[in-house]
N, C-alpha and C. Protein backbone atom coordinates (compact mmCIF):
# COMPACT_ATOMS: atom_id res chain seq x y z
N UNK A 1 10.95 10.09 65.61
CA UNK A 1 11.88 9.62 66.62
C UNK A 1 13.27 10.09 66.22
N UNK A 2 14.15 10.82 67.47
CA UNK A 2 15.19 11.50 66.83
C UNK A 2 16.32 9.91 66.67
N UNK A 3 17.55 10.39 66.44
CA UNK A 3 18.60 9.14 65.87
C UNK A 3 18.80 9.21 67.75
N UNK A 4 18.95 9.64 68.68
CA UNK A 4 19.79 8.72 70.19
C UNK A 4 18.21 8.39 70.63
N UNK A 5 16.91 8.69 70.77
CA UNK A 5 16.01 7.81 71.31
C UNK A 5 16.14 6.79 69.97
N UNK A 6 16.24 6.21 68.94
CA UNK A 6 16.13 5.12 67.50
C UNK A 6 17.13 4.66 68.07
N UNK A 7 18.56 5.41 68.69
CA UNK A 7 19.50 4.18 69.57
C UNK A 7 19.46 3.51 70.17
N UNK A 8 18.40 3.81 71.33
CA UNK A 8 18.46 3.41 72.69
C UNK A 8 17.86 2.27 72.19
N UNK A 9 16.36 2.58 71.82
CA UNK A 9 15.64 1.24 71.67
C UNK A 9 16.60 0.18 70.71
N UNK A 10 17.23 0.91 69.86
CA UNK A 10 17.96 -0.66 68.96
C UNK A 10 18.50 -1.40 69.68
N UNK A 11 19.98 -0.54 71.22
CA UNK A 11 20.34 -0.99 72.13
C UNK A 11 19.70 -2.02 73.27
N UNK A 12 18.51 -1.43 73.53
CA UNK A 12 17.88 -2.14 74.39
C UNK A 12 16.70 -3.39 73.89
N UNK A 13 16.71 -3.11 72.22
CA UNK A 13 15.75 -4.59 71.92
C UNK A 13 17.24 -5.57 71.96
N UNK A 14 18.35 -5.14 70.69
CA UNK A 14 19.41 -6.19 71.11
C UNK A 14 19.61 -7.14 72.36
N UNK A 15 20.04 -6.05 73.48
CA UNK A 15 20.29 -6.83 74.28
C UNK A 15 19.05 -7.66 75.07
N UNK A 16 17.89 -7.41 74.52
CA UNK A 16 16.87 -8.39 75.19
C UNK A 16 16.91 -9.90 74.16
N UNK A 17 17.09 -9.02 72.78
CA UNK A 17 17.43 -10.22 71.88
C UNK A 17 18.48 -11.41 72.24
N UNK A 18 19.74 -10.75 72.80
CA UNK A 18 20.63 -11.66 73.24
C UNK A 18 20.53 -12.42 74.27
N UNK A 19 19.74 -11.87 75.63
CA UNK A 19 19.17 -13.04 76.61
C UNK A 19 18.60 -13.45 76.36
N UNK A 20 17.58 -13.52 75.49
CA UNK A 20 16.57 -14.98 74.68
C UNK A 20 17.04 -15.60 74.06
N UNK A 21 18.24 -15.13 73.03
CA UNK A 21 19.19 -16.36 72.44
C UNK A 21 20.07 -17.01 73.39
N UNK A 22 20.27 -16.50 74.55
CA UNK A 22 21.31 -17.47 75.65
C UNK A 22 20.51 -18.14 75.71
N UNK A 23 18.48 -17.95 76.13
CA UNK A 23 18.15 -18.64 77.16
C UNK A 23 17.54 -19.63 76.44
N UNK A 24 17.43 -19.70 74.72
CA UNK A 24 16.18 -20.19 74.07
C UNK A 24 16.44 -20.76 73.12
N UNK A 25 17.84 -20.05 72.37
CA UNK A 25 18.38 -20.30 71.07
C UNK A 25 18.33 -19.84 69.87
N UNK A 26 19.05 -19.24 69.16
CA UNK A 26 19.56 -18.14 68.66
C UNK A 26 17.94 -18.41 66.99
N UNK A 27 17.77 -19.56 66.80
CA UNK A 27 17.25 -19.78 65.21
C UNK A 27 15.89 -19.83 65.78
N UNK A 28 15.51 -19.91 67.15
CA UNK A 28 13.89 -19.58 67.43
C UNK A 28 13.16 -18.04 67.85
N UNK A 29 14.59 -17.91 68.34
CA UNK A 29 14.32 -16.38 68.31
C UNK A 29 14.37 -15.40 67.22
N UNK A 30 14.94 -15.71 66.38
CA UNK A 30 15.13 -14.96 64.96
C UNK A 30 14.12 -15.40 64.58
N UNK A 31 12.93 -16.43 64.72
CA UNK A 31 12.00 -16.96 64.13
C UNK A 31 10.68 -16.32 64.57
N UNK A 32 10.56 -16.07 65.66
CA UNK A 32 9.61 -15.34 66.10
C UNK A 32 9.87 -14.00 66.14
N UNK A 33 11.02 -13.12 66.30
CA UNK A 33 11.35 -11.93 65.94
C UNK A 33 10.88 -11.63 64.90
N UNK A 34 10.97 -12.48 63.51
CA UNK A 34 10.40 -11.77 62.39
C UNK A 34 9.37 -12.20 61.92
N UNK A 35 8.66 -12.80 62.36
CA UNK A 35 7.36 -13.25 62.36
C UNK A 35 6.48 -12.18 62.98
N UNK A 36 6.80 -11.63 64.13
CA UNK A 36 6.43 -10.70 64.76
C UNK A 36 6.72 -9.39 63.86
N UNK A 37 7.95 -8.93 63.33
CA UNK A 37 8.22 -7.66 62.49
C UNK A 37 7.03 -7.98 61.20
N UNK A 38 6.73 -8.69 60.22
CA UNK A 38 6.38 -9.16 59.63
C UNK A 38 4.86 -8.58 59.82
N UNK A 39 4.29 -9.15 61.00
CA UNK A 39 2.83 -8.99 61.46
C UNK A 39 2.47 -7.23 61.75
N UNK A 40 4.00 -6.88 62.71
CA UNK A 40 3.64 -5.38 62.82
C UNK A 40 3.67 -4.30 60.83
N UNK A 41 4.74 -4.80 60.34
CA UNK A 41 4.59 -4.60 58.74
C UNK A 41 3.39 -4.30 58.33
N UNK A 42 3.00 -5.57 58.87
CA UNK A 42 1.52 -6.21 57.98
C UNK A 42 0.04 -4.98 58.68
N UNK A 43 0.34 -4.76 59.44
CA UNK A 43 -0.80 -4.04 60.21
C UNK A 43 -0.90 -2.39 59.93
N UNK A 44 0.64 -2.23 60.16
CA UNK A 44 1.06 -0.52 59.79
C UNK A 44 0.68 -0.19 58.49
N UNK A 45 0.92 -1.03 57.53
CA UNK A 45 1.21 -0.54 55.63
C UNK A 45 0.37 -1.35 55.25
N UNK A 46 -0.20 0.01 54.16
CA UNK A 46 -0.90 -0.60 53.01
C UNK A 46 -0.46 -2.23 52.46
N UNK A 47 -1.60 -3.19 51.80
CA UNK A 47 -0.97 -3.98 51.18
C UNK A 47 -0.15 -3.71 49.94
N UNK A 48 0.01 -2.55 49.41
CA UNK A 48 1.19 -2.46 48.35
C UNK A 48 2.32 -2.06 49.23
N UNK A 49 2.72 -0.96 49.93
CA UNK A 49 3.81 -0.68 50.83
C UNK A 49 4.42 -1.85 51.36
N UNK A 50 3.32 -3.27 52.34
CA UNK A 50 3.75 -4.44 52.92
C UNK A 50 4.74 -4.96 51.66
N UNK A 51 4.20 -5.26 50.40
CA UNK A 51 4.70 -5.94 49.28
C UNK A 51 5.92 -5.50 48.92
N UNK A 52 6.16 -4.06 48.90
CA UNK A 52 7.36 -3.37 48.57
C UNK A 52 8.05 -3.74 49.83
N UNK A 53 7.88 -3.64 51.11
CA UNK A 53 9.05 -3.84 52.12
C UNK A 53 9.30 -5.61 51.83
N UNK A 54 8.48 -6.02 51.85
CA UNK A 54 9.09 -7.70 52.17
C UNK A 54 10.19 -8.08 50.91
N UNK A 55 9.29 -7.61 49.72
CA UNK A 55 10.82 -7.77 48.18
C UNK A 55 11.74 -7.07 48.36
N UNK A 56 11.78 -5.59 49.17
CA UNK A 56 13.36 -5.31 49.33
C UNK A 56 13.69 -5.83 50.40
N UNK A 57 13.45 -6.28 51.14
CA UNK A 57 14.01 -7.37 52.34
C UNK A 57 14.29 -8.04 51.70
N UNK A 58 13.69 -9.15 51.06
CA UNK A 58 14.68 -10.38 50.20
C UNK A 58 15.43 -10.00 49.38
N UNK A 59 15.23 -8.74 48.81
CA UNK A 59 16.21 -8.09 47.17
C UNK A 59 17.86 -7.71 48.48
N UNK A 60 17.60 -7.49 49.86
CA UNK A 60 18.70 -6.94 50.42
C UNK A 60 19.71 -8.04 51.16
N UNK A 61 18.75 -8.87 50.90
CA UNK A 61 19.69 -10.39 51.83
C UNK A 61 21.20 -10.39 51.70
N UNK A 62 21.63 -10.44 50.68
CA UNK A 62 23.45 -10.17 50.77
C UNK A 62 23.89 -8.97 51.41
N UNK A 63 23.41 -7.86 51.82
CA UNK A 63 23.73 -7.04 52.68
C UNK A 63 23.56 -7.22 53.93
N UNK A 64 22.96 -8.34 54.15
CA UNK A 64 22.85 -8.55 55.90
C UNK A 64 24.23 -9.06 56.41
N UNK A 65 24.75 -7.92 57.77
CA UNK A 65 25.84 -8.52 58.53
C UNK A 65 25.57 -9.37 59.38
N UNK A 66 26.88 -9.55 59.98
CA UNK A 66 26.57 -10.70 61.08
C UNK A 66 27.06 -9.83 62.31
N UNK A 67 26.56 -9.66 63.27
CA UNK A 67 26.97 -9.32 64.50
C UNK A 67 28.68 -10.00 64.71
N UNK A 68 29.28 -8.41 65.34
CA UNK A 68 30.70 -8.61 65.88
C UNK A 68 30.56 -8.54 67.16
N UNK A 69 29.87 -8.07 67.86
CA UNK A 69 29.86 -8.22 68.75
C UNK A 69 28.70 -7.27 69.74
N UNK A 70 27.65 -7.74 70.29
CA UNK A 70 27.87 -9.15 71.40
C UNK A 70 27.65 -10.11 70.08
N UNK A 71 27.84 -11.31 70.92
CA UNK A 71 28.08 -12.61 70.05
C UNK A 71 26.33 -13.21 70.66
N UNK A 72 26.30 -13.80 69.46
CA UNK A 72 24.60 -14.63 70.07
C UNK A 72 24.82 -16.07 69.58
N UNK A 73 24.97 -16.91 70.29
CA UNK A 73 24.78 -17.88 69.93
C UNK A 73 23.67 -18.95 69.98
């Protein structure tokens, strides 16, 4: 996938992300969002690859930003 189709979709999951946090609330949707990333993880990759992505996900937690904008509340 080149980098402007890897845009579009980031663009267009966001903003579906953000009308489910208007409509649903911002900590249930992040809850099933990665529950769901998690499962697709889990299906794509080996169980050593799964193991390596989920510890650098937690090893990367202080690098996570916070959205400037749109705002999700």
């Amino acid at each position: 996938m080149n980098d402007a189709k890897l845009q579009r979709l980031y663009d267009t999951f966001l903003e579906f992300a953000d009308h489910m946090c208007a409509e649903h609330g911002a900590m249930e949707v992040a809850a099933i969002m990665m529950a769901q990333a998690l499962t697709i993880y889990k299906s794509a990759m080996s169980e050593e690859d799964y193991n390596r992505m989920v510890d650098n996900i937690s090893s990367s937690r202080d690098k996570v930003k916070t959205f400037q904008r749109p705002v999700i509340q």
